[in-house]
N, C-alpha and C. Protein backbone atom coordinates (compact mmCIF):
# COMPACT_ATOMS: atom_id res chain seq x y z
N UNK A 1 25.81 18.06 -50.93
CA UNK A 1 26.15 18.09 -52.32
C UNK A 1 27.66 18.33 -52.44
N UNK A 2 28.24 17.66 -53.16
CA UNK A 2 29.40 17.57 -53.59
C UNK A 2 30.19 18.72 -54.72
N UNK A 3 31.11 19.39 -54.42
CA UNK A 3 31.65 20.45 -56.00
C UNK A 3 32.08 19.47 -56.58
N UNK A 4 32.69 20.11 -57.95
CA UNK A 4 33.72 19.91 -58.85
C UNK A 4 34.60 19.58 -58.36
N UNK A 5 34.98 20.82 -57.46
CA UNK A 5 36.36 21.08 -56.89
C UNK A 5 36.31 19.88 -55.99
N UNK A 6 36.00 19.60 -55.55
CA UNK A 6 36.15 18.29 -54.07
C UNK A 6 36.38 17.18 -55.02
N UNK A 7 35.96 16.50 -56.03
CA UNK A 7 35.65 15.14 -57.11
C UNK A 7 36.94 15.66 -57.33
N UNK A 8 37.79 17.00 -58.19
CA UNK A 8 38.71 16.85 -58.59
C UNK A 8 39.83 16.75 -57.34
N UNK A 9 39.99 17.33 -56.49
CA UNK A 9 40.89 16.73 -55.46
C UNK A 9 40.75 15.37 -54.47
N UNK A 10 39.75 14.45 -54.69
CA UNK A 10 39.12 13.10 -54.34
C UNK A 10 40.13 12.22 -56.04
N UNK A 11 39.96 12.79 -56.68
CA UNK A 11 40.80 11.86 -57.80
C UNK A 11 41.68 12.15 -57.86
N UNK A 12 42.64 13.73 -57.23
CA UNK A 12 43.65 13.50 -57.42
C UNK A 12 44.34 12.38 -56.07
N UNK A 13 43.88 12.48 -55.48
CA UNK A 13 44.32 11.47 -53.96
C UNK A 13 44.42 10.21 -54.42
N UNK A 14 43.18 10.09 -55.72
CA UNK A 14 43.44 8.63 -55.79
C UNK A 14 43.99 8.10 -56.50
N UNK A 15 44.70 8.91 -57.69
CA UNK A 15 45.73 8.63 -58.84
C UNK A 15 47.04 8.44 -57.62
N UNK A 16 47.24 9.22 -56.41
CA UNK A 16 48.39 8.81 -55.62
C UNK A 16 48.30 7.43 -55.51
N UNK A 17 46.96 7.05 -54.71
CA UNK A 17 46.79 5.93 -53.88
C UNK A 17 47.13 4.67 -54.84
N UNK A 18 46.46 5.12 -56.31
CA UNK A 18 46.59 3.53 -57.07
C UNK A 18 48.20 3.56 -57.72
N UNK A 19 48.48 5.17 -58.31
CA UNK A 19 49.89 5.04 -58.71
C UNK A 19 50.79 4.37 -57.77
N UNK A 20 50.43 4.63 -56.33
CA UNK A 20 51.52 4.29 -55.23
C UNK A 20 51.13 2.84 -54.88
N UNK A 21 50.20 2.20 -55.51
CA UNK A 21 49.91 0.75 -55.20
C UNK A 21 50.75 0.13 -56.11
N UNK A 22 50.76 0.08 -57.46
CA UNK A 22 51.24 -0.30 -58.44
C UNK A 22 52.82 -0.20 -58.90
N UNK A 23 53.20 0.89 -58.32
CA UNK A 23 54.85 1.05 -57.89
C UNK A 23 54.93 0.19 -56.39
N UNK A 24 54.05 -0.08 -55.50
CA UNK A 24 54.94 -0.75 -54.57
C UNK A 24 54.67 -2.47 -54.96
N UNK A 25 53.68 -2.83 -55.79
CA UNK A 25 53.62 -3.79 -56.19
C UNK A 25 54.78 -4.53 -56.95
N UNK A 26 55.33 -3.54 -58.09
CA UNK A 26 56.28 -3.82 -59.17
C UNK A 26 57.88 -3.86 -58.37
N UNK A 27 57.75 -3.19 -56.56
CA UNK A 27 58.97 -3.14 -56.16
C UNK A 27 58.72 -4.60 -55.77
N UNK A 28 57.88 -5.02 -55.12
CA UNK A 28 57.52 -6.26 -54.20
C UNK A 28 57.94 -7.39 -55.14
N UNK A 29 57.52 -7.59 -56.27
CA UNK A 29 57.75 -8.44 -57.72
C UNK A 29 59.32 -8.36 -58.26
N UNK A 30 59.76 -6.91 -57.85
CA UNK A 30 61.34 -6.92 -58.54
C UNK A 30 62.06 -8.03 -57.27
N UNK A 31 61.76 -7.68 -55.79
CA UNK A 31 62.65 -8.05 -54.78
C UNK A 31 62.29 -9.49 -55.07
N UNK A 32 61.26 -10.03 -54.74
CA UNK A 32 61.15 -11.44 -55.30
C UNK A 32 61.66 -12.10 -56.45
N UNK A 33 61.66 -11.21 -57.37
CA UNK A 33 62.41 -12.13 -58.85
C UNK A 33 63.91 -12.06 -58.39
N UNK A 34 64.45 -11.10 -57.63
CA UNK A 34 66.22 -10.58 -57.61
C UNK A 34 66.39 -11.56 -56.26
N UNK A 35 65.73 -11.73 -55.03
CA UNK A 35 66.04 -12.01 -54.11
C UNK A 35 65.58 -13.63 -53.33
N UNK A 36 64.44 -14.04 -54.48
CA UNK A 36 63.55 -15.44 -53.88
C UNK A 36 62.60 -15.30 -52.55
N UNK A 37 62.41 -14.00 -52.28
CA UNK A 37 62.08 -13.61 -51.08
C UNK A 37 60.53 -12.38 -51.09
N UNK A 38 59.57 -13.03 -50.44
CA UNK A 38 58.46 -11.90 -50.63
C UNK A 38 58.71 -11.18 -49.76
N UNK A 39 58.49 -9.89 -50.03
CA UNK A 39 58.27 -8.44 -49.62
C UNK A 39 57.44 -8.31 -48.39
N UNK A 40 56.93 -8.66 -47.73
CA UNK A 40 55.86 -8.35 -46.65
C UNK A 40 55.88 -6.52 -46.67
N UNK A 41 56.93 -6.07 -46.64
CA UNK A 41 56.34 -4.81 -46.18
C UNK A 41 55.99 -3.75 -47.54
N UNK A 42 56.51 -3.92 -48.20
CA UNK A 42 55.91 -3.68 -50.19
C UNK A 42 54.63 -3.96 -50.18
N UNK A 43 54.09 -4.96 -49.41
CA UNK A 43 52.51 -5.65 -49.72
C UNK A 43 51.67 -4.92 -48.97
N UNK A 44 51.97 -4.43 -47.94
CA UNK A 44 51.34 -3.99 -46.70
C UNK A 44 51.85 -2.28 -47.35
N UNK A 45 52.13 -2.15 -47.65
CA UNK A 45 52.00 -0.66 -48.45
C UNK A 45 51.36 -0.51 -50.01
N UNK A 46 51.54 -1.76 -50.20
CA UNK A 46 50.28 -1.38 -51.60
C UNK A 46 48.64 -1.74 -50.84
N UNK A 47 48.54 -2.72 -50.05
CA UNK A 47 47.52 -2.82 -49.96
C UNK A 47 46.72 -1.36 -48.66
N UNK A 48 47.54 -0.48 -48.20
CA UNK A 48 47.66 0.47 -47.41
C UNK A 48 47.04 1.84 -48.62
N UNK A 49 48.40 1.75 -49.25
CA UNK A 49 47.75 2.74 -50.68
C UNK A 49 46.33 2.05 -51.89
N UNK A 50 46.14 0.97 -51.71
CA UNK A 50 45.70 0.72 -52.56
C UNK A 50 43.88 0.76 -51.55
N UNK A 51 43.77 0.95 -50.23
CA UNK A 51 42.72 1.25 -49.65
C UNK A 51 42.31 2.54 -49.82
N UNK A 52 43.44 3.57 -49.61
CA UNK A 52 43.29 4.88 -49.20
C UNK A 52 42.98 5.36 -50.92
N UNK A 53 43.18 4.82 -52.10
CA UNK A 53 42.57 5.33 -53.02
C UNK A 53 41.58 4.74 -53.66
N UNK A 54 41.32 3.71 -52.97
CA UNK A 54 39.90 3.04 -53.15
C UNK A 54 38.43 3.94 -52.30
N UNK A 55 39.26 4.66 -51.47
CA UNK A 55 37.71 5.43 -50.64
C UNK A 55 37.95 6.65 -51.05
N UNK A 56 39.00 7.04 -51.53
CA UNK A 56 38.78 8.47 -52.19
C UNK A 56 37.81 8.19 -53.50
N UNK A 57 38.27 7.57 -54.60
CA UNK A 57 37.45 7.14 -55.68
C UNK A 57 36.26 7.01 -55.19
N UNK A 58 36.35 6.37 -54.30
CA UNK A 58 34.17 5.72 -53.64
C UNK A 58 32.95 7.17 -53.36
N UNK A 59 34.00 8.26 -52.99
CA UNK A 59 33.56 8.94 -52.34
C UNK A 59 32.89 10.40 -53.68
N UNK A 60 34.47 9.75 -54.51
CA UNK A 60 34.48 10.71 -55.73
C UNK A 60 33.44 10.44 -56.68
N UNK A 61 33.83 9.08 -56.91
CA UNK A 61 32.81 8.73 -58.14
C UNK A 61 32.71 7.65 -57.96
N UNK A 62 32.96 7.12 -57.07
CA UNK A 62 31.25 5.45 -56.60
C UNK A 62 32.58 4.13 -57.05
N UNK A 63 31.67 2.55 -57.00
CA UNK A 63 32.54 1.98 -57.10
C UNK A 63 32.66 1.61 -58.43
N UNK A 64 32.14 1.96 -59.24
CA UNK A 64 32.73 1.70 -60.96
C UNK A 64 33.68 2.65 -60.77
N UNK A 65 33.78 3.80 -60.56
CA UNK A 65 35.13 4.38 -60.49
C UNK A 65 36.51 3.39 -60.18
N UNK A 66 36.58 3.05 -59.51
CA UNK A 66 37.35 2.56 -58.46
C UNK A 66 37.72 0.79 -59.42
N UNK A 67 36.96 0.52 -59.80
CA UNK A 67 37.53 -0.77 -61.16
C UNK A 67 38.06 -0.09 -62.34
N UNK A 68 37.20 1.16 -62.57
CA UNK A 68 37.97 2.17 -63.74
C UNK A 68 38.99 2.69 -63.92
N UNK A 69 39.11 3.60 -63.42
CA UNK A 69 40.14 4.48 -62.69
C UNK A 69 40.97 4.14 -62.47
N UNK A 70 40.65 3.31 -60.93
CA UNK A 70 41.73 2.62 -60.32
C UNK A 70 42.55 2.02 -61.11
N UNK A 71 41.62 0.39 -61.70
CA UNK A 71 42.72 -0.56 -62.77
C UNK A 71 43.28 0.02 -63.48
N UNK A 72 43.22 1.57 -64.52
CA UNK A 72 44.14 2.16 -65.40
C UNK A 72 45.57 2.67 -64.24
N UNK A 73 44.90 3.33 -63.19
CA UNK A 73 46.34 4.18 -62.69
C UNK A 73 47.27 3.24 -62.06
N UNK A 74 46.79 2.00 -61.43
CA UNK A 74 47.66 1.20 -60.87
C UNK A 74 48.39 0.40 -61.87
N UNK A 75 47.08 -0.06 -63.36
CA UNK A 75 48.14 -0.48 -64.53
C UNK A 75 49.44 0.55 -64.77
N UNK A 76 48.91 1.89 -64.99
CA UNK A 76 50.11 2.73 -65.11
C UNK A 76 51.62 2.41 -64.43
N UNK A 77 51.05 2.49 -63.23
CA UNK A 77 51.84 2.57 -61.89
C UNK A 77 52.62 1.49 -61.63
N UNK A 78 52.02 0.68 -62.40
CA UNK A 78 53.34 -1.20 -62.21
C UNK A 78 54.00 -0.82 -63.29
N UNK A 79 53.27 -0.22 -64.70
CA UNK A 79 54.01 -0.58 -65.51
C UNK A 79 54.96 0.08 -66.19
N UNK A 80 55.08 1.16 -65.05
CA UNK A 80 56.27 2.14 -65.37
C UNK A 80 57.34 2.17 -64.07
N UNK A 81 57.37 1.72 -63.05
CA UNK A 81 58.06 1.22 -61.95
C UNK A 81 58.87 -0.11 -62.09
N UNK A 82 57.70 -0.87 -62.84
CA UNK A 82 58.37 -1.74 -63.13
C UNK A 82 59.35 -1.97 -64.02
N UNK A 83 59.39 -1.31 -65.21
CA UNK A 83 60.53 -0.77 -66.19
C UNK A 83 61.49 -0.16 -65.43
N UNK A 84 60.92 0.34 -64.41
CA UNK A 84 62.23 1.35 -63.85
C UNK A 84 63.11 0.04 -63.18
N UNK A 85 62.56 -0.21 -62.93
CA UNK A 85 62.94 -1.22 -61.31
C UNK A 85 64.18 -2.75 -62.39
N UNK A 86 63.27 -2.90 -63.99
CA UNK A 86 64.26 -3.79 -64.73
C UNK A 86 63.62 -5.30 -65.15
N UNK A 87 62.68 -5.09 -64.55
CA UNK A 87 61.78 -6.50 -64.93
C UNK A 87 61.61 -6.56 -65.96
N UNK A 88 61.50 -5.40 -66.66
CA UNK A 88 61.19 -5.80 -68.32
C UNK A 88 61.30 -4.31 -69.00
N UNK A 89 61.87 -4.42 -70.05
CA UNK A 89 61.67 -3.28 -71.06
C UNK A 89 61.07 -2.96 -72.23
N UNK A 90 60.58 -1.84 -72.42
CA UNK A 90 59.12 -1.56 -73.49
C UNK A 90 60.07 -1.04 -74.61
N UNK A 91 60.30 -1.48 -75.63
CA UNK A 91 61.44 -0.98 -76.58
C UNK A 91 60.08 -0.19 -77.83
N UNK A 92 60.20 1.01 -78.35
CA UNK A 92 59.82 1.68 -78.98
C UNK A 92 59.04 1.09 -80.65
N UNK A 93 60.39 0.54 -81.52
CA UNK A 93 59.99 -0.04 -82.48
C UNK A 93 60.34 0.96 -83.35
N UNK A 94 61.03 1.60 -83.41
CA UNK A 94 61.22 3.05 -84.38
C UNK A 94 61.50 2.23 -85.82
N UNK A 95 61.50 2.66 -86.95
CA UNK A 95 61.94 1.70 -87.96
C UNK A 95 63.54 2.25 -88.52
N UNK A 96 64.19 1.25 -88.99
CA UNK A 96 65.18 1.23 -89.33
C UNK A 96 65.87 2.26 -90.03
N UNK A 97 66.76 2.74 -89.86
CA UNK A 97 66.98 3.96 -90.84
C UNK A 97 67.87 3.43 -91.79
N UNK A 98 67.09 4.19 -93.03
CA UNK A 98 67.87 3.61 -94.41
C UNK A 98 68.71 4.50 -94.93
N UNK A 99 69.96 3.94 -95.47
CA UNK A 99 71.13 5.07 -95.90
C UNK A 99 70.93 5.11 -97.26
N UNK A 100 71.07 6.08 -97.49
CA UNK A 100 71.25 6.32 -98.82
C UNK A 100 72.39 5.73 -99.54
N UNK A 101 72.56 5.63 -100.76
CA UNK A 101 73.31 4.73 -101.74
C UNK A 101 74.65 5.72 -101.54
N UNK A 102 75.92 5.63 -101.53
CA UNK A 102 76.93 6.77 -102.15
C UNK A 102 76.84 6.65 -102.82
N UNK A 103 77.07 8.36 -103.47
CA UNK A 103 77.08 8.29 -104.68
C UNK A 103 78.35 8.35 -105.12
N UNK A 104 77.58 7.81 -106.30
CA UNK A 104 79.36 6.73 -107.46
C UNK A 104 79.72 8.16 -108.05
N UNK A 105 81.18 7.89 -108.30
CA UNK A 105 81.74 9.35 -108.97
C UNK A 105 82.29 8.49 -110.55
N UNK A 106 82.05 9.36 -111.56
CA UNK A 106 81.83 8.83 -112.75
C UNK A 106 83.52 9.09 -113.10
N UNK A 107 83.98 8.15 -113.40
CA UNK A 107 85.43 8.62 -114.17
C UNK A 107 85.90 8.47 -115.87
């Protein structure tokens, strides 16, 4: 029988494994867009991390975990590496700030 405690340190291993898939993915994708050139060793480290938190998840919480889980933390994991890295930027949308009128001085 399995604790709490073990499931919660089995997911934290695997938020590494998929975060660290999805950052080496978004590096592998930057060097190729900047350089014309695939990564071999970017690939062979996501697919390295992207094992080692596929059997933590399996172990944690089965393989719907592991399409769950996984696909959110590795979405995470590209898509904040990848901003870092310059492929693309997530701009906020704040709305415009409106000035007030000066006010007129009466003469």
């Amino acid at each position: 029988m399995m604790t709490a405690g073990l499931q919660l340190v089995l997911l934290a291993f695997a938020v590494i494994g998929f975060a660290g898939t999805g950052a080496a993915l978004a590096v592998a994708r930057g060097r190729y867009v900047s350089d014309g050139e695939y990564d071999a060793g970017m690939i062979g480290v996501a697919v390295m991390m992207f094992t080692f938190g596929s059997l933590c998840t399996m172990v944690g919480s089965g393989l719907v975990g592991v399409i769950a889980f996984g696909g959110v933390m590795l979405w995470v994991g590209y898509v904040v590496t990848a901003q870092r890295v310059g492929l693309f930027r997530i701009e906020t949308g704040w709305p415009e700030e409106t000035h007030a009128a000066e006010p007129q001085q009466r003469t």
